[in-house]
N, C-alpha and C. Protein backbone atom coordinates (compact mmCIF):
# COMPACT_ATOMS: atom_id res chain seq x y z
N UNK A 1 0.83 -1.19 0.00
CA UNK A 1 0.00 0.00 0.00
C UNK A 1 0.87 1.24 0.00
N UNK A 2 0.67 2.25 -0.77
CA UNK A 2 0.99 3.16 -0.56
C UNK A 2 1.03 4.34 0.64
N UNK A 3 1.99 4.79 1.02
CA UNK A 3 1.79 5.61 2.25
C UNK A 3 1.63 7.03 2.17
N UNK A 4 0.81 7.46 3.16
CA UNK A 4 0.24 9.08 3.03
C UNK A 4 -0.91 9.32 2.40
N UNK A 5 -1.75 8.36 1.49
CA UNK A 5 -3.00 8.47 0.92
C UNK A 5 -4.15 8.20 1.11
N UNK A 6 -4.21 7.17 2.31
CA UNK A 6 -5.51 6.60 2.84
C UNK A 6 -5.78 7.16 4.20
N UNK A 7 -7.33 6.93 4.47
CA UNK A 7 -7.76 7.90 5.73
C UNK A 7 -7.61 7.12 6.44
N UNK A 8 -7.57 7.94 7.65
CA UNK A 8 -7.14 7.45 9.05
C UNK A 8 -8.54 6.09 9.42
N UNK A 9 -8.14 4.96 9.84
CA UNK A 9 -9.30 3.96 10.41
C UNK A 9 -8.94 4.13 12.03
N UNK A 10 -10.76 3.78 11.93
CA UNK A 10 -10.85 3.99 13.94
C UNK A 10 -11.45 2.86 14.08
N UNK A 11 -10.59 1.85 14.64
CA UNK A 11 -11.41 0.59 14.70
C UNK A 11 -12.80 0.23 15.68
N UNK A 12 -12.81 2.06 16.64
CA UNK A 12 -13.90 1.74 17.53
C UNK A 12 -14.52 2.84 17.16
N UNK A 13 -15.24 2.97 15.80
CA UNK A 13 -16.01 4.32 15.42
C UNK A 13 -17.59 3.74 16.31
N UNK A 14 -18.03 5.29 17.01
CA UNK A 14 -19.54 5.14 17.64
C UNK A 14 -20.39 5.40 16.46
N UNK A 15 -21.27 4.42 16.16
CA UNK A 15 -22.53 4.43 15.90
C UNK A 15 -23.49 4.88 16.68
N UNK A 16 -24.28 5.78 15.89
CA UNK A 16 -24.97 6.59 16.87
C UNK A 16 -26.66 6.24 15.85
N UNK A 17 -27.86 5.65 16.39
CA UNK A 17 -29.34 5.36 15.56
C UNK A 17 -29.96 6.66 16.10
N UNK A 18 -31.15 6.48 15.36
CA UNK A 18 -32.08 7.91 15.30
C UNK A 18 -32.71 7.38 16.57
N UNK A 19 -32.88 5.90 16.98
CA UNK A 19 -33.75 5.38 17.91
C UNK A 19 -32.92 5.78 19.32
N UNK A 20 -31.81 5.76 19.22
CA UNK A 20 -31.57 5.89 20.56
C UNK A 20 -30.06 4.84 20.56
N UNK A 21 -30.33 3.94 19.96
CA UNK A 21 -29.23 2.55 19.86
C UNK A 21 -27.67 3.17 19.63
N UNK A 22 -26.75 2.55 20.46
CA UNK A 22 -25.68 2.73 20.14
C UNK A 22 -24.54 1.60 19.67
N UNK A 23 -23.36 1.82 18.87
CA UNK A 23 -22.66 0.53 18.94
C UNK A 23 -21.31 1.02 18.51
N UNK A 24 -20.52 -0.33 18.33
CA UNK A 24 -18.84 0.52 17.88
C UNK A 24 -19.05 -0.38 16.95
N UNK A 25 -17.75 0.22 15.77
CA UNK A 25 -17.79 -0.65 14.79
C UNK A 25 -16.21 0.23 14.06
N UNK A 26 -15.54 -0.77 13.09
CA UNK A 26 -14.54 0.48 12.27
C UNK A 26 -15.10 0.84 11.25
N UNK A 27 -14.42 2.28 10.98
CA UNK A 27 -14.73 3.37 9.99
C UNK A 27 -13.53 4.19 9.97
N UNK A 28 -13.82 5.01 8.85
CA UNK A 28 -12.93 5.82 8.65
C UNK A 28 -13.18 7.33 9.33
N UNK A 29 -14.38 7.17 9.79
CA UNK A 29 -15.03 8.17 11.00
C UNK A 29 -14.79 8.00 12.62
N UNK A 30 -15.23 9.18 13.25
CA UNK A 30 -14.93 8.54 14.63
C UNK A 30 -16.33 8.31 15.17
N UNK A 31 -17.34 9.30 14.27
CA UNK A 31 -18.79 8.94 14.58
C UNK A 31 -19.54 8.87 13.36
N UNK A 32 -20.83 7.81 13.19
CA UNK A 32 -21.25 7.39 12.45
C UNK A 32 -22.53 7.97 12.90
N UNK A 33 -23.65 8.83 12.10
CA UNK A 33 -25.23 8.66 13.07
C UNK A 33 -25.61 8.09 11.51
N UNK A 34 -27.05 7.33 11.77
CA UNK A 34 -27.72 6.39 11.00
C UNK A 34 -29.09 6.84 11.05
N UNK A 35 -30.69 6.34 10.40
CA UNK A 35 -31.31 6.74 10.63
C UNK A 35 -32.16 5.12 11.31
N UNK A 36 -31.33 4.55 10.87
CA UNK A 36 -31.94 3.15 11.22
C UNK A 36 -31.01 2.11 11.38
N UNK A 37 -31.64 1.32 12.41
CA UNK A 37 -30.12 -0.02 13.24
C UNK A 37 -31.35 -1.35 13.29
N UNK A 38 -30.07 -1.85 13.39
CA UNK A 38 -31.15 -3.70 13.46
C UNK A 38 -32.28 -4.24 14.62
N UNK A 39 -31.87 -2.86 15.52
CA UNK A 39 -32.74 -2.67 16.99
C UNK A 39 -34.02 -2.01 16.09
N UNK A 40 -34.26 -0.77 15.12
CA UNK A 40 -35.60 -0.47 14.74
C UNK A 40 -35.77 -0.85 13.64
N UNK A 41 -35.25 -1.68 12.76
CA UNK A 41 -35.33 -1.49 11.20
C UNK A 41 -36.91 -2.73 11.09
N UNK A 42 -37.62 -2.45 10.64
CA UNK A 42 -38.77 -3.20 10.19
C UNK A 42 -38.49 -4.56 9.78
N UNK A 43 -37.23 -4.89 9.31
CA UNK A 43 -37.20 -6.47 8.87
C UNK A 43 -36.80 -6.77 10.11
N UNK A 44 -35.92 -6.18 10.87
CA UNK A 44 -35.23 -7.21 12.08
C UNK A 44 -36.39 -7.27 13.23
N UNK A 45 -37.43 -6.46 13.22
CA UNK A 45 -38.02 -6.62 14.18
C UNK A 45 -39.32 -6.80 14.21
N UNK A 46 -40.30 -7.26 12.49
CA UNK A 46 -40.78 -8.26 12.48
C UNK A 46 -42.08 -7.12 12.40
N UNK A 47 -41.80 -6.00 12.68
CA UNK A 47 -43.61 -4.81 12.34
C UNK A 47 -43.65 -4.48 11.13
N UNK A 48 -44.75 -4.17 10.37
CA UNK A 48 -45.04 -3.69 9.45
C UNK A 48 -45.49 -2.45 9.19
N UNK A 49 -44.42 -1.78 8.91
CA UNK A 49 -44.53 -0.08 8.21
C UNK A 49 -43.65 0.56 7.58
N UNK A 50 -44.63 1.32 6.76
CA UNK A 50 -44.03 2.24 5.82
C UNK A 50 -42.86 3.21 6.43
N UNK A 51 -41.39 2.75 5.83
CA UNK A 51 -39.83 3.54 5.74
C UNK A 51 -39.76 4.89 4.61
N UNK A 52 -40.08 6.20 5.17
CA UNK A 52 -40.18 6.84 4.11
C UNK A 52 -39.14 7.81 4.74
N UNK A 53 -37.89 7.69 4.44
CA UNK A 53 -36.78 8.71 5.43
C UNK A 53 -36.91 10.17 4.56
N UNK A 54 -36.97 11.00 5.47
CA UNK A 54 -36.97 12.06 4.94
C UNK A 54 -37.79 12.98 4.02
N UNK A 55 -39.06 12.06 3.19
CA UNK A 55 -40.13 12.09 2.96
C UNK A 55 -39.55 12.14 1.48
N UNK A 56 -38.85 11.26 0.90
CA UNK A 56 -38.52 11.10 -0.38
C UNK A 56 -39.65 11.19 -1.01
N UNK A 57 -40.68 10.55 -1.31
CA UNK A 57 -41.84 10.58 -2.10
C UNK A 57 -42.68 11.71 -2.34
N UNK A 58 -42.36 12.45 -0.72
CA UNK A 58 -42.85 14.17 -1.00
C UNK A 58 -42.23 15.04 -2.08
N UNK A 59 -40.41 14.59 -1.71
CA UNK A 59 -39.94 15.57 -2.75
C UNK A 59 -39.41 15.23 -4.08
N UNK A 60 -40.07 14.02 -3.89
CA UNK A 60 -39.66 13.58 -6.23
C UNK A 60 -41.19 14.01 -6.21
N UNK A 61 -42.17 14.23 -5.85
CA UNK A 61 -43.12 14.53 -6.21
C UNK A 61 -43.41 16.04 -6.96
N UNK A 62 -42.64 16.42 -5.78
CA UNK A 62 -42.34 18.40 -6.04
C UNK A 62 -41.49 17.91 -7.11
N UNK A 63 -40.00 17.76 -7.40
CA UNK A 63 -39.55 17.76 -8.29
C UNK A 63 -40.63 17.33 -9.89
N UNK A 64 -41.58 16.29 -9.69
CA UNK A 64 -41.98 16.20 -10.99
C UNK A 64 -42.57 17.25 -11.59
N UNK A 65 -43.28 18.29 -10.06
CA UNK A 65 -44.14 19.06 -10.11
C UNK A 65 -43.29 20.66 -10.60
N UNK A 66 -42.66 20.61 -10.49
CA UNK A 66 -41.66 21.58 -10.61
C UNK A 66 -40.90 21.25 -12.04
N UNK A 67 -41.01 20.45 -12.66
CA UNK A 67 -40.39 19.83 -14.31
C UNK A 67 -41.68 20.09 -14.93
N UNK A 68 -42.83 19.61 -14.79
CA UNK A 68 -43.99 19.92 -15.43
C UNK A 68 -44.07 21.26 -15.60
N UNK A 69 -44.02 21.80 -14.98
CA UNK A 69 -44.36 23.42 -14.64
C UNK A 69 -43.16 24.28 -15.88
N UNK A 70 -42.36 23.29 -15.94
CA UNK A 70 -40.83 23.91 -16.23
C UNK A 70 -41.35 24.08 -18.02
N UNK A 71 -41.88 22.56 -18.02
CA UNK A 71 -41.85 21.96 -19.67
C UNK A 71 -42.99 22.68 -19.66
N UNK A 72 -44.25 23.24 -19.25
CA UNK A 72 -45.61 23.95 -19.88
C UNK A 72 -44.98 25.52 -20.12
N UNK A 73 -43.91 25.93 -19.46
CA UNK A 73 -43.89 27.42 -19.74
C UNK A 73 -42.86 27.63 -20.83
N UNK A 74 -42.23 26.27 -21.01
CA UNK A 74 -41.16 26.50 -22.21
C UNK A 74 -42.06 26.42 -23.59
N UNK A 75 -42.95 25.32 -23.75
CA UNK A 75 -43.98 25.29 -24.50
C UNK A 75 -44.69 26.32 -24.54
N UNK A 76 -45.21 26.94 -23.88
CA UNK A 76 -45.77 28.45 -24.31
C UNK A 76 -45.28 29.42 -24.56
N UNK A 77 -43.99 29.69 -24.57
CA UNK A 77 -43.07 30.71 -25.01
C UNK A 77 -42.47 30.23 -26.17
N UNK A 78 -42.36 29.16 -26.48
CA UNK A 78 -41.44 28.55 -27.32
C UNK A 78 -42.18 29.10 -28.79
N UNK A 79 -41.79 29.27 -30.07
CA UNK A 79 -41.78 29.78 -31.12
C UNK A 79 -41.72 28.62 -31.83
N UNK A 80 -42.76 28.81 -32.63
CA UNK A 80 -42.89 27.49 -33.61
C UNK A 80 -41.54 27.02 -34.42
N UNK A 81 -40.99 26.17 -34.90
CA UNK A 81 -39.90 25.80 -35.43
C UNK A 81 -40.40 25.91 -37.23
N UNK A 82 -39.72 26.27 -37.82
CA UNK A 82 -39.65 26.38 -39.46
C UNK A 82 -39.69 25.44 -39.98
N UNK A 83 -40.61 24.52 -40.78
CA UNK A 83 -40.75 23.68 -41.22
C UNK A 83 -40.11 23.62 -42.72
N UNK A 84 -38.80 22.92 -42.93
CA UNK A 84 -38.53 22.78 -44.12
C UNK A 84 -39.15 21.56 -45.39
N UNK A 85 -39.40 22.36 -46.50
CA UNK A 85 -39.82 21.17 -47.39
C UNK A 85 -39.19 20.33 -47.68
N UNK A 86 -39.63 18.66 -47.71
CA UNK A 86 -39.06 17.77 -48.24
C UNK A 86 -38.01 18.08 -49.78
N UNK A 87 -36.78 17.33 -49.70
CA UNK A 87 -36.46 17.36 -50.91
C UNK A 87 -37.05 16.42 -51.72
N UNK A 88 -37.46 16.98 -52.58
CA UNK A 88 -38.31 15.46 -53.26
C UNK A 88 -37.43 15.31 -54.62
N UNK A 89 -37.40 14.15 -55.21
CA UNK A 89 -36.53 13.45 -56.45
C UNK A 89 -37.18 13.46 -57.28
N UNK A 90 -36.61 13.51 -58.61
CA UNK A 90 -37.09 14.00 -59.98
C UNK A 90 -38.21 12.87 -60.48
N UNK A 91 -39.40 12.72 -60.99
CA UNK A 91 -39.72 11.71 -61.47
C UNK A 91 -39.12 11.11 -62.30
N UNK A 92 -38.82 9.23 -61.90
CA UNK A 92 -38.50 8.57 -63.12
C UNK A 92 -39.15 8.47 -63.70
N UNK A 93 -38.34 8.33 -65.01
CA UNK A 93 -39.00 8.15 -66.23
C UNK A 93 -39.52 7.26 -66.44
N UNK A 94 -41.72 6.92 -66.99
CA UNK A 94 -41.81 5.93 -67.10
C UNK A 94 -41.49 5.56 -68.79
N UNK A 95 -41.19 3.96 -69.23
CA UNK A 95 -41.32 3.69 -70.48
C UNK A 95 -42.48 3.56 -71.16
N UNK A 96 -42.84 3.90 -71.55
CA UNK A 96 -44.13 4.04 -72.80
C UNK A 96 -44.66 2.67 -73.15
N UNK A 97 -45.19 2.62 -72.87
CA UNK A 97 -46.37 0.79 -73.31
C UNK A 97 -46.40 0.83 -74.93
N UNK A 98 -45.94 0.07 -75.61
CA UNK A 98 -46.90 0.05 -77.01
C UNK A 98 -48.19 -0.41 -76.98
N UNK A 99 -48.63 -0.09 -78.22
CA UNK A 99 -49.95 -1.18 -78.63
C UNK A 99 -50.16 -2.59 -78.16
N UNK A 100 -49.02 -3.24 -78.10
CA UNK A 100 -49.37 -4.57 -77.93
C UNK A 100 -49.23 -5.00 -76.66
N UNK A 101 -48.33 -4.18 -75.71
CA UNK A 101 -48.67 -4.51 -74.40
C UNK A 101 -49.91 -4.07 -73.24
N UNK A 102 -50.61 -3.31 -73.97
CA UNK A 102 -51.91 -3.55 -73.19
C UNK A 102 -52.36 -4.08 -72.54
């Protein structure tokens, strides 16, 4: 390994849960906070409910709501685009049918 480039390890970094739970563990931190530990997390402890940290679903919601909003006012300002005509190709020439191919 190279020396002078890697961060310092604390083999007894505190974990710190939103619940209250504490623990040591290594990191390259000396404190860790979490929002969730195996003491509250819904699979380890067997309840059923909705994990919505931070209210993600509120704010991709705003964000869509805030892109919509974005794309209707560009569309109404926006200036029709110039429609160029097709190049179109010369008619081939058809050959002439005689009499007998009728």
């Amino acid at each position: 390994m190279k020396e002078k480039i890697h961060p310092e390890y604390y083999p007894n970094a505190q974990v710190i849960c939103g619940c209250g739970n504490t623990f040591t563990t290594g990191s390259t931190k000396k404190v860790l906070k979490v929002e969730l530990c195996s003491k509250c997390h819904p699979f380890f402890t067997g309840e059923r409910r909705m994990i919505d940290t931070a209210g993600r679903v509120e704010r991709f919601e705003q964000r869509a709501k805030k892109t919509e909003a974005k794309r209707a006012e560009a569309a109404k300002t926006a200036k029709p685009k110039a429609v160029k005509p097709l190049a179109t190709k010369p008619a081939a020439a058809t050959p002439e049918k005689t009499e007998g191919e009728k």
